[in-house]
C-alpha atoms as a PDB file:
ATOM      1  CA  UNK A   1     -25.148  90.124 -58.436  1.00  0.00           C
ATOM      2  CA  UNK A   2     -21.644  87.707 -58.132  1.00  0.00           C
ATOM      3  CA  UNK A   3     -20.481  90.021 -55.434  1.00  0.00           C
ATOM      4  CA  UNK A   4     -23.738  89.408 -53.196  1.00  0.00           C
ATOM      5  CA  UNK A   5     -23.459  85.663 -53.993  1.00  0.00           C
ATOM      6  CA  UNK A   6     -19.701  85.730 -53.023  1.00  0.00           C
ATOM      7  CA  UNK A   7     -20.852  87.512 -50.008  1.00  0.00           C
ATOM      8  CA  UNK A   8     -23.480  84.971 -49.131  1.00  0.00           C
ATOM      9  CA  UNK A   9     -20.818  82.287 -49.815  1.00  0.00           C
ATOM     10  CA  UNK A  10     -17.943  83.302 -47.472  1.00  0.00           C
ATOM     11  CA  UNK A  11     -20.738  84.070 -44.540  1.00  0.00           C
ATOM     12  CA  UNK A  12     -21.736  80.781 -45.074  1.00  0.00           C
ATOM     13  CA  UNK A  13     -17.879  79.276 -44.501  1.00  0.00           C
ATOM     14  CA  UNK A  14     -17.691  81.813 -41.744  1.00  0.00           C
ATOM     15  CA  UNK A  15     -20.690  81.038 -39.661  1.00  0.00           C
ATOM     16  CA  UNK A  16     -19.502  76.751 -39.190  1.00  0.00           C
ATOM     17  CA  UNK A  17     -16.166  78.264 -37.661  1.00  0.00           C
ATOM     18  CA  UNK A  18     -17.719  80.217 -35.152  1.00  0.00           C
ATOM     19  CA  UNK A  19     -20.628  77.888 -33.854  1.00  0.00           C
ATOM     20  CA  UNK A  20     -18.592  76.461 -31.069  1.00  0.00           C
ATOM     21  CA  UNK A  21     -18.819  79.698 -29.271  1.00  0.00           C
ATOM     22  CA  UNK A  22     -22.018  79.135 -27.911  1.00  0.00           C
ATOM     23  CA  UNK A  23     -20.797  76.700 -25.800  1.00  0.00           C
ATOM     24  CA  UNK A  24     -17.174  78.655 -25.551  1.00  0.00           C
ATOM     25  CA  UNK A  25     -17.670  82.572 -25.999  1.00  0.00           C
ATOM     26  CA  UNK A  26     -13.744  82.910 -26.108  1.00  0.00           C
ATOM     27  CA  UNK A  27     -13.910  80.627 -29.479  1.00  0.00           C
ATOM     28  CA  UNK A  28     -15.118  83.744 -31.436  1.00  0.00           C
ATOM     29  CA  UNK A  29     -12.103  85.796 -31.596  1.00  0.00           C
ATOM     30  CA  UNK A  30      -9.355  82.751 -30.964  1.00  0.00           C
ATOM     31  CA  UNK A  31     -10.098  79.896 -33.043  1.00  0.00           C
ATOM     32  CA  UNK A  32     -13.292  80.725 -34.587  1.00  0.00           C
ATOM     33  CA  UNK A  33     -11.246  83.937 -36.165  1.00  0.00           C
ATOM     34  CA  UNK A  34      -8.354  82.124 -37.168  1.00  0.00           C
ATOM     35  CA  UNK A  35     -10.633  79.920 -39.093  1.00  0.00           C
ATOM     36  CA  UNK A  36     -12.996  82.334 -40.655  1.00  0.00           C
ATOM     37  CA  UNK A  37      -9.776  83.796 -42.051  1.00  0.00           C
ATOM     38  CA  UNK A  38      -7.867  80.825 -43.642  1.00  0.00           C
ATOM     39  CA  UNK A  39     -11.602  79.302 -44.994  1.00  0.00           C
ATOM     40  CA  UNK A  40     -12.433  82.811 -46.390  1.00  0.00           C
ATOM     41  CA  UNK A  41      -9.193  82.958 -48.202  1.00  0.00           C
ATOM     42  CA  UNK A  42      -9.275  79.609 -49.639  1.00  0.00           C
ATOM     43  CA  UNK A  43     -12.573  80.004 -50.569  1.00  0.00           C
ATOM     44  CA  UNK A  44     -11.800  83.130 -52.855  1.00  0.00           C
ATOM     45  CA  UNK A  45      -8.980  81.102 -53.975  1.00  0.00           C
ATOM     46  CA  UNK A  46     -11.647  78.214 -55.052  1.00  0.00           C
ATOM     47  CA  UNK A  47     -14.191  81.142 -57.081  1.00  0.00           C
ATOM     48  CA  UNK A  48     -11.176  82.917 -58.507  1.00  0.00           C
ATOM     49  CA  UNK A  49      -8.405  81.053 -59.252  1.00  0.00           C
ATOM     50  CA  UNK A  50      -9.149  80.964 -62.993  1.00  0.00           C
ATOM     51  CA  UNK A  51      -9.008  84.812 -62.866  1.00  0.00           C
ATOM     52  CA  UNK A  52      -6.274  85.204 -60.831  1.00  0.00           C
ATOM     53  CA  UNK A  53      -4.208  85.962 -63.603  1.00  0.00           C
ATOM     54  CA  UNK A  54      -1.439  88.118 -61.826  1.00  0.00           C
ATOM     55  CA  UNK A  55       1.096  86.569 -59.095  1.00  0.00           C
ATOM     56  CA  UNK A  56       0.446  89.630 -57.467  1.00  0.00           C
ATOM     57  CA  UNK A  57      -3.253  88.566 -56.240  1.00  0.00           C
ATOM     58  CA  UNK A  58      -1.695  85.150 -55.936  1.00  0.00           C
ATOM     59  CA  UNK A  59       1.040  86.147 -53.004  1.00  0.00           C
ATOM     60  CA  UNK A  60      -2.044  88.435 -51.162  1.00  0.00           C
ATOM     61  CA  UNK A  61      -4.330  85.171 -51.464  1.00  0.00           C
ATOM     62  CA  UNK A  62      -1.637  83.169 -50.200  1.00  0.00           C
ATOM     63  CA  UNK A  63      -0.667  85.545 -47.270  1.00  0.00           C
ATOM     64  CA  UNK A  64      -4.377  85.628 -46.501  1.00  0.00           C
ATOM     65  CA  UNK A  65      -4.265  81.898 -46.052  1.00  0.00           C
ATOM     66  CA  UNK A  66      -1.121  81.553 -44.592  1.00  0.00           C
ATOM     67  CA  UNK A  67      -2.068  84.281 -41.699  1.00  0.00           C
ATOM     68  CA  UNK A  68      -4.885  81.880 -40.923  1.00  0.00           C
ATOM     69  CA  UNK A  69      -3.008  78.641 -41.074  1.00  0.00           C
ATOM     70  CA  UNK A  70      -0.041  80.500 -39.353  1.00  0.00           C
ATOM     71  CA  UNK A  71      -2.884  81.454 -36.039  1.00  0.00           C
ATOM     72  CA  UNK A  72      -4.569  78.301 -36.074  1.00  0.00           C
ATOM     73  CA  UNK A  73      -1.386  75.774 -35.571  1.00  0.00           C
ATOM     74  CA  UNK A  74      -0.732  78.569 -33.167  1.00  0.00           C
ATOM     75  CA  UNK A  75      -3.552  78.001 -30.891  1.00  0.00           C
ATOM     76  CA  UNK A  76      -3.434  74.299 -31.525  1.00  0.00           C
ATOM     77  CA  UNK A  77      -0.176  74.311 -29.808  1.00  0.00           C
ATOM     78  CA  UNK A  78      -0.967  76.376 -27.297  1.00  0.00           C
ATOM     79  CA  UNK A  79      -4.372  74.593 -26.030  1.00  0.00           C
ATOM     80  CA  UNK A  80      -1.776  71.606 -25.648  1.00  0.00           C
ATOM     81  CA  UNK A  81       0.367  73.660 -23.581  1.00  0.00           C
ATOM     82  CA  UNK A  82       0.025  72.313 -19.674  1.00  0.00           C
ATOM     83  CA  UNK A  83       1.293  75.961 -18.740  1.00  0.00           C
ATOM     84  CA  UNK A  84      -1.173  77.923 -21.265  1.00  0.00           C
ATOM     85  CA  UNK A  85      -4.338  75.820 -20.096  1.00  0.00           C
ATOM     86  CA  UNK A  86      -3.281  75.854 -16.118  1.00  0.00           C
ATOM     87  CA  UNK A  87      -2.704  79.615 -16.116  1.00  0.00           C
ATOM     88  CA  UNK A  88      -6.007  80.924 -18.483  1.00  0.00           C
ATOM     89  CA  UNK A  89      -7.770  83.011 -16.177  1.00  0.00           C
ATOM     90  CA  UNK A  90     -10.937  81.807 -15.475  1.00  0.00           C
ATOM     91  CA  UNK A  91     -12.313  85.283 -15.832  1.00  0.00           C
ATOM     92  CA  UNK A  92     -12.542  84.942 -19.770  1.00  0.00           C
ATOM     93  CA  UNK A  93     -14.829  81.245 -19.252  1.00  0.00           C
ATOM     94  CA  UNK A  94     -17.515  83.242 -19.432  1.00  0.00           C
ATOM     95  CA  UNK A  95     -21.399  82.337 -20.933  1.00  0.00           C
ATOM     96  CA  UNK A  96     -23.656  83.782 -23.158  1.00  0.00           C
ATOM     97  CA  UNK A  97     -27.540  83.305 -23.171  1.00  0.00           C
ATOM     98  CA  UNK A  98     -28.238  82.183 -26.876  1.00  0.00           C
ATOM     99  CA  UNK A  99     -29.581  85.047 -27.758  1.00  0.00           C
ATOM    100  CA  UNK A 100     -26.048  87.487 -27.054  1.00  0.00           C
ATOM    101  CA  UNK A 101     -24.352  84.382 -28.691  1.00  0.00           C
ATOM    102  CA  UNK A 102     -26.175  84.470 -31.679  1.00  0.00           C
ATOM    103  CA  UNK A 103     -25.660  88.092 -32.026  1.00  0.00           C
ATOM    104  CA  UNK A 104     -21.979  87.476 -31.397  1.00  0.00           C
ATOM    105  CA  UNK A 105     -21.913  84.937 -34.022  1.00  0.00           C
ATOM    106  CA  UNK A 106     -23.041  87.479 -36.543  1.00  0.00           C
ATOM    107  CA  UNK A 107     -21.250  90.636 -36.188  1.00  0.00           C
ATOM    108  CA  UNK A 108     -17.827  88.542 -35.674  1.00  0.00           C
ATOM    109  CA  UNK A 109     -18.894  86.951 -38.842  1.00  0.00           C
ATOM    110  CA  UNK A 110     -19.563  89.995 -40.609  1.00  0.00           C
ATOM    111  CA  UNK A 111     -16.288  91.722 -39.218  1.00  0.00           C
ATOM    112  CA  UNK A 112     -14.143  88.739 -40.484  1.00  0.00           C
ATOM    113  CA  UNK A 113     -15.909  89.162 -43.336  1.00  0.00           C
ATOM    114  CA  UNK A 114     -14.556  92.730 -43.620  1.00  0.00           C
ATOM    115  CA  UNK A 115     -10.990  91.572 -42.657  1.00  0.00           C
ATOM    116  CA  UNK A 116     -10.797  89.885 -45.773  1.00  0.00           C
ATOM    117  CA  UNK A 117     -13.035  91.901 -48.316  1.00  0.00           C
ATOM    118  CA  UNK A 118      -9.471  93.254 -49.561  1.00  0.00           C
ATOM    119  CA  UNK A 119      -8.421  90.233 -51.027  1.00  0.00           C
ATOM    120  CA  UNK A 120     -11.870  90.021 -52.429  1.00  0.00           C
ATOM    121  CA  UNK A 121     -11.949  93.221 -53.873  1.00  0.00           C
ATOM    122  CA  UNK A 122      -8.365  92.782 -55.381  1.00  0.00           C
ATOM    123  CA  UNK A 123      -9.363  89.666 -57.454  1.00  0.00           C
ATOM    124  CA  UNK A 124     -12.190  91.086 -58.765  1.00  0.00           C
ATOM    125  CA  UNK A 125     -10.352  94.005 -60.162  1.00  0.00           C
ATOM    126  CA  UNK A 126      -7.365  91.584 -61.591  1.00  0.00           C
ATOM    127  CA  UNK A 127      -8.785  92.593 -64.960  1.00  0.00           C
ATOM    128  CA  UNK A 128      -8.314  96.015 -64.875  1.00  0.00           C
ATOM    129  CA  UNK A 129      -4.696  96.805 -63.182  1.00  0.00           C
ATOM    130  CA  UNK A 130      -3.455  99.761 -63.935  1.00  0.00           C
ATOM    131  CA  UNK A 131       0.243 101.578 -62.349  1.00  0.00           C
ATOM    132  CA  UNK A 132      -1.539 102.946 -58.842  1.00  0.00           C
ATOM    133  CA  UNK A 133      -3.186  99.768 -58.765  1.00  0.00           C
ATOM    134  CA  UNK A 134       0.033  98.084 -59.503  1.00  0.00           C
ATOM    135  CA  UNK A 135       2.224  99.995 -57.002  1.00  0.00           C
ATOM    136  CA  UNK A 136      -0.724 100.060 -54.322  1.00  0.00           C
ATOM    137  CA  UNK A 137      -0.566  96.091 -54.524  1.00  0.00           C
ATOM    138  CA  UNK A 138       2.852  95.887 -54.005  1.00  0.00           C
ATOM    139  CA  UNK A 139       3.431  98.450 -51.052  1.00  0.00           C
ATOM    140  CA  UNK A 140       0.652  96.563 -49.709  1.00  0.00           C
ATOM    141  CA  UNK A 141       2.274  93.394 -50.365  1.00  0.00           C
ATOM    142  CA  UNK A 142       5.351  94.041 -48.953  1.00  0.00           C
ATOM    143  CA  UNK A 143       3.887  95.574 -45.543  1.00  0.00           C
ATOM    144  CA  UNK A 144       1.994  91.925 -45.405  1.00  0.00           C
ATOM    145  CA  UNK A 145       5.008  89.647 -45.614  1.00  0.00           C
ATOM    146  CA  UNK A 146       6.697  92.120 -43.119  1.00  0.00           C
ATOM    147  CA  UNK A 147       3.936  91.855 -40.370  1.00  0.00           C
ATOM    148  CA  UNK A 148       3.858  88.137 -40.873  1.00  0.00           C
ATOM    149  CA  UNK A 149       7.631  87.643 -40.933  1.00  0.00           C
ATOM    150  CA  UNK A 150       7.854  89.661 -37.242  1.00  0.00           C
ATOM    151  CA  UNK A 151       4.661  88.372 -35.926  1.00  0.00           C
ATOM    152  CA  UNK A 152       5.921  84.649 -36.353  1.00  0.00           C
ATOM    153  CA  UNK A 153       9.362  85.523 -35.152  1.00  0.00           C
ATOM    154  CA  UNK A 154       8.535  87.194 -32.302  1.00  0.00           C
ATOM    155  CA  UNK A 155       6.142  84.081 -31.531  1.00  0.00           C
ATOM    156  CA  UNK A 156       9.126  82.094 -31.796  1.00  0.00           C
ATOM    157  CA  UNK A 157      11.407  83.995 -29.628  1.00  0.00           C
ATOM    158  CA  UNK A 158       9.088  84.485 -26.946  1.00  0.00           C
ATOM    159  CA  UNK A 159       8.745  80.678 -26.634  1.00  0.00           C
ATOM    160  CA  UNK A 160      12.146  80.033 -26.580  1.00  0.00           C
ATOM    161  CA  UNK A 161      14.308  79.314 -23.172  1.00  0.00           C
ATOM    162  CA  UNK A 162      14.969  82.432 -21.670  1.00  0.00           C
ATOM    163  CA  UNK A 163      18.964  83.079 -21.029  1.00  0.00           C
ATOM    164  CA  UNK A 164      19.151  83.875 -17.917  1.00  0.00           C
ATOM    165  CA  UNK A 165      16.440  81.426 -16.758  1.00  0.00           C
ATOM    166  CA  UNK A 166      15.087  83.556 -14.198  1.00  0.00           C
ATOM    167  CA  UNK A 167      14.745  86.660 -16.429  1.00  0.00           C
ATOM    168  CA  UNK A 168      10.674  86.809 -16.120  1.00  0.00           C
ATOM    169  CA  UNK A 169      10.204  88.725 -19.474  1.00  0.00           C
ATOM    170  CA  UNK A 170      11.719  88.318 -22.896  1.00  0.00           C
ATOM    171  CA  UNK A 171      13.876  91.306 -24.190  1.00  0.00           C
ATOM    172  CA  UNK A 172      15.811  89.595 -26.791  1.00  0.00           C
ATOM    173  CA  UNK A 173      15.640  89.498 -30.770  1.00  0.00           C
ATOM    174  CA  UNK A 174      12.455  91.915 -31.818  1.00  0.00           C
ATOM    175  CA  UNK A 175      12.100  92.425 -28.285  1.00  0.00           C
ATOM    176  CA  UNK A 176      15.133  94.597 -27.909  1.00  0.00           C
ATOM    177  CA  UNK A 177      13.233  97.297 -30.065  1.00  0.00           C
ATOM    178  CA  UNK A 178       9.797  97.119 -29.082  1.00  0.00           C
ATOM    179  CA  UNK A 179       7.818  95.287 -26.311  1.00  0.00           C
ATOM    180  CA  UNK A 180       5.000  93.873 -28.399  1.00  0.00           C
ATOM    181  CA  UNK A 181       6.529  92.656 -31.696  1.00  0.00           C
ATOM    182  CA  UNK A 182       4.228  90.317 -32.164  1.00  0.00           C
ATOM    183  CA  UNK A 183       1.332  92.954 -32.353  1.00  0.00           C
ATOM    184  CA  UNK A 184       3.260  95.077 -33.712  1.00  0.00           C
ATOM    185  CA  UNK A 185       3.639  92.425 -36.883  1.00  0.00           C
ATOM    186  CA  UNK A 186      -0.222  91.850 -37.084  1.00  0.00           C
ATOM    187  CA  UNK A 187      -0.728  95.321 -37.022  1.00  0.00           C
ATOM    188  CA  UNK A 188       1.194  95.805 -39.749  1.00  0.00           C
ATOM    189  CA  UNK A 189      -0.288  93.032 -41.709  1.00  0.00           C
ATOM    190  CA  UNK A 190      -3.909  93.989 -41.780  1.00  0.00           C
ATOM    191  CA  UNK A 191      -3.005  97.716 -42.576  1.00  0.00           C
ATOM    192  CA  UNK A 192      -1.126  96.300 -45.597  1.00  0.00           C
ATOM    193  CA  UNK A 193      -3.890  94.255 -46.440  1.00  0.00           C
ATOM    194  CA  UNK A 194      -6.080  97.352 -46.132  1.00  0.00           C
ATOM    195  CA  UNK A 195      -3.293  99.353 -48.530  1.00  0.00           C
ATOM    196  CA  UNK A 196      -4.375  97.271 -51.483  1.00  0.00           C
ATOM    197  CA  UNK A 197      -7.920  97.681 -51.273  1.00  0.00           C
ATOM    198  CA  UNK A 198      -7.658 101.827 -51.908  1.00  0.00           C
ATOM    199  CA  UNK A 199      -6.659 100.661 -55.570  1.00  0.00           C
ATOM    200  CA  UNK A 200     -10.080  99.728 -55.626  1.00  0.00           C
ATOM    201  CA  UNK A 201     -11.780 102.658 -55.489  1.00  0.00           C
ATOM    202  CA  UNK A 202     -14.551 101.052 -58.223  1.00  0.00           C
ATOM    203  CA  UNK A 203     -15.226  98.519 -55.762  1.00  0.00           C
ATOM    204  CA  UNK A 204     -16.197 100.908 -52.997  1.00  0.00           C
ATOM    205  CA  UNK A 205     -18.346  98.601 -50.531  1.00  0.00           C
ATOM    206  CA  UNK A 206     -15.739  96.478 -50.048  1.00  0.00           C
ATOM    207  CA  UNK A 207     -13.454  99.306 -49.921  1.00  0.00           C
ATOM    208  CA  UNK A 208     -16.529 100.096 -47.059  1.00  0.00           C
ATOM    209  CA  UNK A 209     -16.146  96.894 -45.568  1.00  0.00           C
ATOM    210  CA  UNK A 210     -12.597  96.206 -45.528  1.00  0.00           C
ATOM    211  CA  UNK A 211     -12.193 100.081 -43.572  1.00  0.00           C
ATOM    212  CA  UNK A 212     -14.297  98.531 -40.885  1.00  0.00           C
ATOM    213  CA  UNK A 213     -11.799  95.103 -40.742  1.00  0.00           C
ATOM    214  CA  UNK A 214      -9.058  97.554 -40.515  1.00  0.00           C
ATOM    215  CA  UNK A 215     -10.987  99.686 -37.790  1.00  0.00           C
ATOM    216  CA  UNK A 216     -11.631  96.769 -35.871  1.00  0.00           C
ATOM    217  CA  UNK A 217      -8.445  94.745 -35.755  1.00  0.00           C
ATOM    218  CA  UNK A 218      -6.118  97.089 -35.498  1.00  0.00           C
ATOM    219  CA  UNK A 219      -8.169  99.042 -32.595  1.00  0.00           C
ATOM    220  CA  UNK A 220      -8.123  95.588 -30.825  1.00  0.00           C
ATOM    221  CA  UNK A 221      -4.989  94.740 -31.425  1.00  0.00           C
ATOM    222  CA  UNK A 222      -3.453  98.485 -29.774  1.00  0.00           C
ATOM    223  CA  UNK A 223      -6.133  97.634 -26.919  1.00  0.00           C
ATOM    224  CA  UNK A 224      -4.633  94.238 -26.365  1.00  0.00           C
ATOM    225  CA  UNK A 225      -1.046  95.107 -26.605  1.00  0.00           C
ATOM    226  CA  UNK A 226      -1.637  97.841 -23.812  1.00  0.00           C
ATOM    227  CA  UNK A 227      -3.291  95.987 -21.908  1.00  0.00           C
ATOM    228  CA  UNK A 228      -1.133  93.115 -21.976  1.00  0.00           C
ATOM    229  CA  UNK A 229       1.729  95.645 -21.035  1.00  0.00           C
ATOM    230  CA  UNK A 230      -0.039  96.751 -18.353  1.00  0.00           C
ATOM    231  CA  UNK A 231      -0.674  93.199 -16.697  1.00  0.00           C
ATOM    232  CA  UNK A 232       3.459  92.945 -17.437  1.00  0.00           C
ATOM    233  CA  UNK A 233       3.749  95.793 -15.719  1.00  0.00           C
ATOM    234  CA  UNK A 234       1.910  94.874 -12.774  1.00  0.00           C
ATOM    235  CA  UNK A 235       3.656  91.390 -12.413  1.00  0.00           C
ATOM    236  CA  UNK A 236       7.356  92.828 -12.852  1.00  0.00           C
ATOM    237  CA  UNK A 237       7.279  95.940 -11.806  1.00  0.00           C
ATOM    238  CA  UNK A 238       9.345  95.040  -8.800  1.00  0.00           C
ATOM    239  CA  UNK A 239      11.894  93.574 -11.165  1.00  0.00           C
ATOM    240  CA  UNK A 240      14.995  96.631 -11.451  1.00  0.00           C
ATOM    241  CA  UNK A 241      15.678  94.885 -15.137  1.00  0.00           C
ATOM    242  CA  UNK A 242      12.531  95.178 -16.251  1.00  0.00           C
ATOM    243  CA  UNK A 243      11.550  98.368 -15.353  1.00  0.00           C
ATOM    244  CA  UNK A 244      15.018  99.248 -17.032  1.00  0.00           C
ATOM    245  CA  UNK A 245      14.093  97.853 -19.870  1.00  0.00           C
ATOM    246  CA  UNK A 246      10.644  99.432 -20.008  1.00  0.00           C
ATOM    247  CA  UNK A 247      12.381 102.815 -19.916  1.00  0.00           C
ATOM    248  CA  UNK A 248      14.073 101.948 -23.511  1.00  0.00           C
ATOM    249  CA  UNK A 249      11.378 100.266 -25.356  1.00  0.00           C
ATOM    250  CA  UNK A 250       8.238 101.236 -26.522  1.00  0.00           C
ATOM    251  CA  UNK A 251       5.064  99.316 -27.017  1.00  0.00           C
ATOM    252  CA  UNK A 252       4.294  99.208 -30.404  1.00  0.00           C
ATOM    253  CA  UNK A 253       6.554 101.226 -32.247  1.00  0.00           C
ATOM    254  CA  UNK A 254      10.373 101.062 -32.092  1.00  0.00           C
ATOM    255  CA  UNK A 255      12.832 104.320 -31.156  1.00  0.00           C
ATOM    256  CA  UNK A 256       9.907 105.348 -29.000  1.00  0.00           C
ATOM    257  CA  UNK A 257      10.440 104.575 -25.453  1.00  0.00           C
ATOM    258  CA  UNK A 258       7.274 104.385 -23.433  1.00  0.00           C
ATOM    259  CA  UNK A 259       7.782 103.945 -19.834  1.00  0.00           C
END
């Protein structure tokens, strides 16, 4: 019965994030996510924290909340960017009668709902750790902090001033291995966060749910980072250094060139 009311609970945090995108359909999976995320996680802070007796659940709570934080400042900055706003293709201003947007609104809230059933199921089991669970947790852990840690470096690089000025693309820092770090990073961090939850075998629909999250996010993310390769491609492909560096680099994965 607590699990359906915790349920009920983050939907309800979820669905106030995500309103706006009936006026703004692109608000559902830019702002609207990266809300839905850092409320969920705080919120399963708030109902657990006098259970959270392990560090452990503490750090995956945290990196739950930090992800969100981490996106949101993100976009912030970035819908205050004269460059970012001038050169959003008006393609993606799309509209929605209210009756697609509704059913937007719900399956991206149940979806970020899945995203973060992990954490959800992890607290709940805090009572009942065990050396799988333990070791599970902390492979999981780790793979988290290392998405994070390249996604927000790579974020960071690519904003930087390019040296030379006119190179059009960035192939420096985490770029020199692979040409979507910053995917690469988020990738990483939701299958972590997905590692934990198979600890949890006794909690098996949100072991469901949080399958789904993984599904979902990391089959958008590989869909985004190809396509946003392709549109590179198509901009630079006159460009003799990029296409050079193309032919050393891979997409997603480093050592893997894909031309």
């Amino acid at each position: 019965m607590r699990l359906l009311c915790d349920i009920g609970i983050l939907l309800c945090v979820t669905v106030p994030c995500l309103v706006h995108g009936f006026q703004k359909p692109l608000h559902y999976l830019t702002f609207g996510y990266a809300t839905s995320i850092l409320f969920q996680g705080t919120c399963i802070w708030i109902l657990y924290k006098s259970e959270m007796h392990s560090n452990a659940i503490l750090l995956h709570t945290l990196l739950i909340m930090v992800y969100g934080l981490r996106l949101t400042v993100y976009l912030l900055l970035n819908s205050f960017n004269r460059c970012y706003n001038e050169t959003a293709p008006e393609s993606v201003q799309y509209e929605l009668t209210p009756m697609k947007s509704a059913t937007m609104l719900c399956i991206c809230a149940f979806l970020f709902l899945c995203m973060v059933s992990s954490l959800l199921a992890d607290v709940r089991s805090s009572l009942h750790n065990d050396l799988v669970h333990s070791v599970l947790r902390s492979a999981g852990i780790v793979a988290m902090i290392a998405g994070i840690s390249i996604e927000s470096v790579a974020d960071v690089q690519r904003t930087l001033p390019r040296k030379p000025p006119s190179e059009p693309h960035c192939s420096r820092g985490l770029f020199t291995y692979v040409r979507m770090p910053n995917y690469a990073g988020e990738i990483l961090f939701w299958v972590g966060n997905y590692i934990i939850s198979l600890a949890v075998p006794k909690e098996w629909i949100l072991l469901l749910f949080t399958t789904i999250g993984v599904l979902f996010s990391v089959g958008v993310l590989i869909y985004a980072a190809y396509d946003l390769d392709q549109k590179q491609l198509r901009c630079y492909g006159a460009n003799a250094d990029y296409m050079a560096y193309r032919r050393c680099t891979g997409v997603l994965c480093p050592f893997v060139p894909e031309p």
